[in-house]
Protein backbone atom coordinates (compact mmCIF):
# COMPACT_ATOMS: atom_id res chain seq x y z
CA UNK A 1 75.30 304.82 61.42
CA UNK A 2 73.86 306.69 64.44
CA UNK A 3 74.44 310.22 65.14
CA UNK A 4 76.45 309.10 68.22
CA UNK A 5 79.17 306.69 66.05
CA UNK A 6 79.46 309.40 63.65
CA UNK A 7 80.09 312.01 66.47
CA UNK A 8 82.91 309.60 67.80
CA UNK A 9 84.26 308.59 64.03
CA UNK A 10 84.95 312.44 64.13
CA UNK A 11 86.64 312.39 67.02
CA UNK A 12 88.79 309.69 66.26
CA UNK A 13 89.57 310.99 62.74
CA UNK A 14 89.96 314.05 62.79
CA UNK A 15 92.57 314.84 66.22
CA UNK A 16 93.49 311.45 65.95
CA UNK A 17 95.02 311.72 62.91
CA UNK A 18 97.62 314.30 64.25
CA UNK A 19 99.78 311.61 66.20
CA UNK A 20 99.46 309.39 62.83
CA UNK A 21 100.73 311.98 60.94
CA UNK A 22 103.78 313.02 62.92
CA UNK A 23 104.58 309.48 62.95
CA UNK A 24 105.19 309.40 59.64
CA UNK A 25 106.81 313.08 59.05
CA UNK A 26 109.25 311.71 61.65
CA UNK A 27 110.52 308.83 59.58
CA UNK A 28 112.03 311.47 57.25
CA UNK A 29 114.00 313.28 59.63
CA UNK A 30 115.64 315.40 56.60
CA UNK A 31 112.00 316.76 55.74
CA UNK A 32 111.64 318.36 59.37
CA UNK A 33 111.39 321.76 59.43
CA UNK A 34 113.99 323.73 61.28
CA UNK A 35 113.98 325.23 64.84
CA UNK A 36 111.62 328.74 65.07
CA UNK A 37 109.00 326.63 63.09
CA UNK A 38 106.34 326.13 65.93
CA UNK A 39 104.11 328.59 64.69
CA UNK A 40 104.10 326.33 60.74
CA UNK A 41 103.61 323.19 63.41
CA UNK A 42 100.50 324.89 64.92
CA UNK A 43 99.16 326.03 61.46
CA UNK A 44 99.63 322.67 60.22
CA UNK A 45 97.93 320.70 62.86
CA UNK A 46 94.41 322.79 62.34
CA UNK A 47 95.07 322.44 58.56
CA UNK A 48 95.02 318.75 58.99
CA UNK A 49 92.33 318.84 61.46
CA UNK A 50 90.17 321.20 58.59
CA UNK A 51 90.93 318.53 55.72
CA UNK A 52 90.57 315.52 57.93
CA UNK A 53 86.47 317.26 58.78
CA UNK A 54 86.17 317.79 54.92
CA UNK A 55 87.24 314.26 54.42
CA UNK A 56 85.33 312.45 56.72
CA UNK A 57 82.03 314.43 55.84
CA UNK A 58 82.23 313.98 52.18
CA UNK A 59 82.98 310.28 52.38
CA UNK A 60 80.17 309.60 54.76
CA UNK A 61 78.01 312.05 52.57
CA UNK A 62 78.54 309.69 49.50
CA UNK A 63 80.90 312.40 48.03
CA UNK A 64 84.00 311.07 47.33
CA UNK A 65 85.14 313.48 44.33
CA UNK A 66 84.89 316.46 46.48
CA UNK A 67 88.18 314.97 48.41
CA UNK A 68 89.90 316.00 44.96
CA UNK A 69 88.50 319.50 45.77
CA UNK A 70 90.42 319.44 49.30
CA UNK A 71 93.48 317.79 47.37
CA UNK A 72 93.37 320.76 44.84
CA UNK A 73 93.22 323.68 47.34
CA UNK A 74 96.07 322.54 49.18
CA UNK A 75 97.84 322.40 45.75
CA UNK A 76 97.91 326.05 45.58
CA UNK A 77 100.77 326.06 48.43
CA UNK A 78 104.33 327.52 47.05
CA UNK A 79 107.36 326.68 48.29
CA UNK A 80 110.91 327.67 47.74
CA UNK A 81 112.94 324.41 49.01
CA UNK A 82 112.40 320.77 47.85
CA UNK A 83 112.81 319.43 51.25
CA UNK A 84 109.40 321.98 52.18
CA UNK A 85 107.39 320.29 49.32
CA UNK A 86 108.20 316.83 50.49
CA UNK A 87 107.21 317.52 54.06
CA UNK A 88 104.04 319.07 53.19
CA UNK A 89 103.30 316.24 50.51
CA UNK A 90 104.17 313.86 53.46
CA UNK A 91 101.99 315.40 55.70
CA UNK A 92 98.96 315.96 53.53
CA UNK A 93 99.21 312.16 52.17
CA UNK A 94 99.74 311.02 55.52
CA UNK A 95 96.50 313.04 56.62
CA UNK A 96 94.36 311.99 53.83
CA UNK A 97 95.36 308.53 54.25
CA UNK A 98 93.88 308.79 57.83
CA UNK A 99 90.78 309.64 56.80
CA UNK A 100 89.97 308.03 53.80
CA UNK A 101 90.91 304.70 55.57
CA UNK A 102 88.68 305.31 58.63
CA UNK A 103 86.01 306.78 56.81
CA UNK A 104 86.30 303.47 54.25
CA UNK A 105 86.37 300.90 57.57
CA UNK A 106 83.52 302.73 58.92
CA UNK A 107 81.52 302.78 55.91
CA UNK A 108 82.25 299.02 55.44
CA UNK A 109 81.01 298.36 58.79
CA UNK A 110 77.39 300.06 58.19
């Protein structure tokens, strides 16, 4: 892969996979955080954008166990409601899903 499809897979991946991502938090409307929350929204869109760079580079590095490192730092998270967990499971699944699938079709077409 040249250094100019990798610097567009990256670009594609990693704020691409915002609108992905909101697509699917949106299909559980009871998950949503509640009004005031822009500021979690915000956080949680560079979060994504952090793991979706992790991601990508360890994939394309030929390190695909060091995505259960990313997996495992976001497991440290604490939250007091049920309907928090699920959205931020939701989200991170949705996010990894993005990445590891584009990272996979990419690889595939090396």
């Amino acid at each position: 892969m040249t250094a100019v499809g990798v610097v567009l897979l990256f670009l594609v991946v990693v704020p691409g996979g915002s609108p992905f991502v909101r697509w699917v938090l949106s299909r559980v409307p009871a998950a949503r955080p509640g009004p005031g929350k822009e500021g979690l929204e915000a956080a949680g869109r560079w979060i994504g954008y952090l793991e979706r760079t992790l991601i990508l580079a360890l994939l394309l590095s030929g390190n695909p166990a060091g995505v259960g490192f990313v997996f495992a730092g976001k497991a440290i998270a604490r939250f007091s409601e049920r309907e928090q967990v699920e959205y931020y499971l939701l989200g991170t699944f949705a996010s990894f899903t993005w990445a590891v699938v584009l990272a996979l079709a990419a690889l595939a077409l090396v």
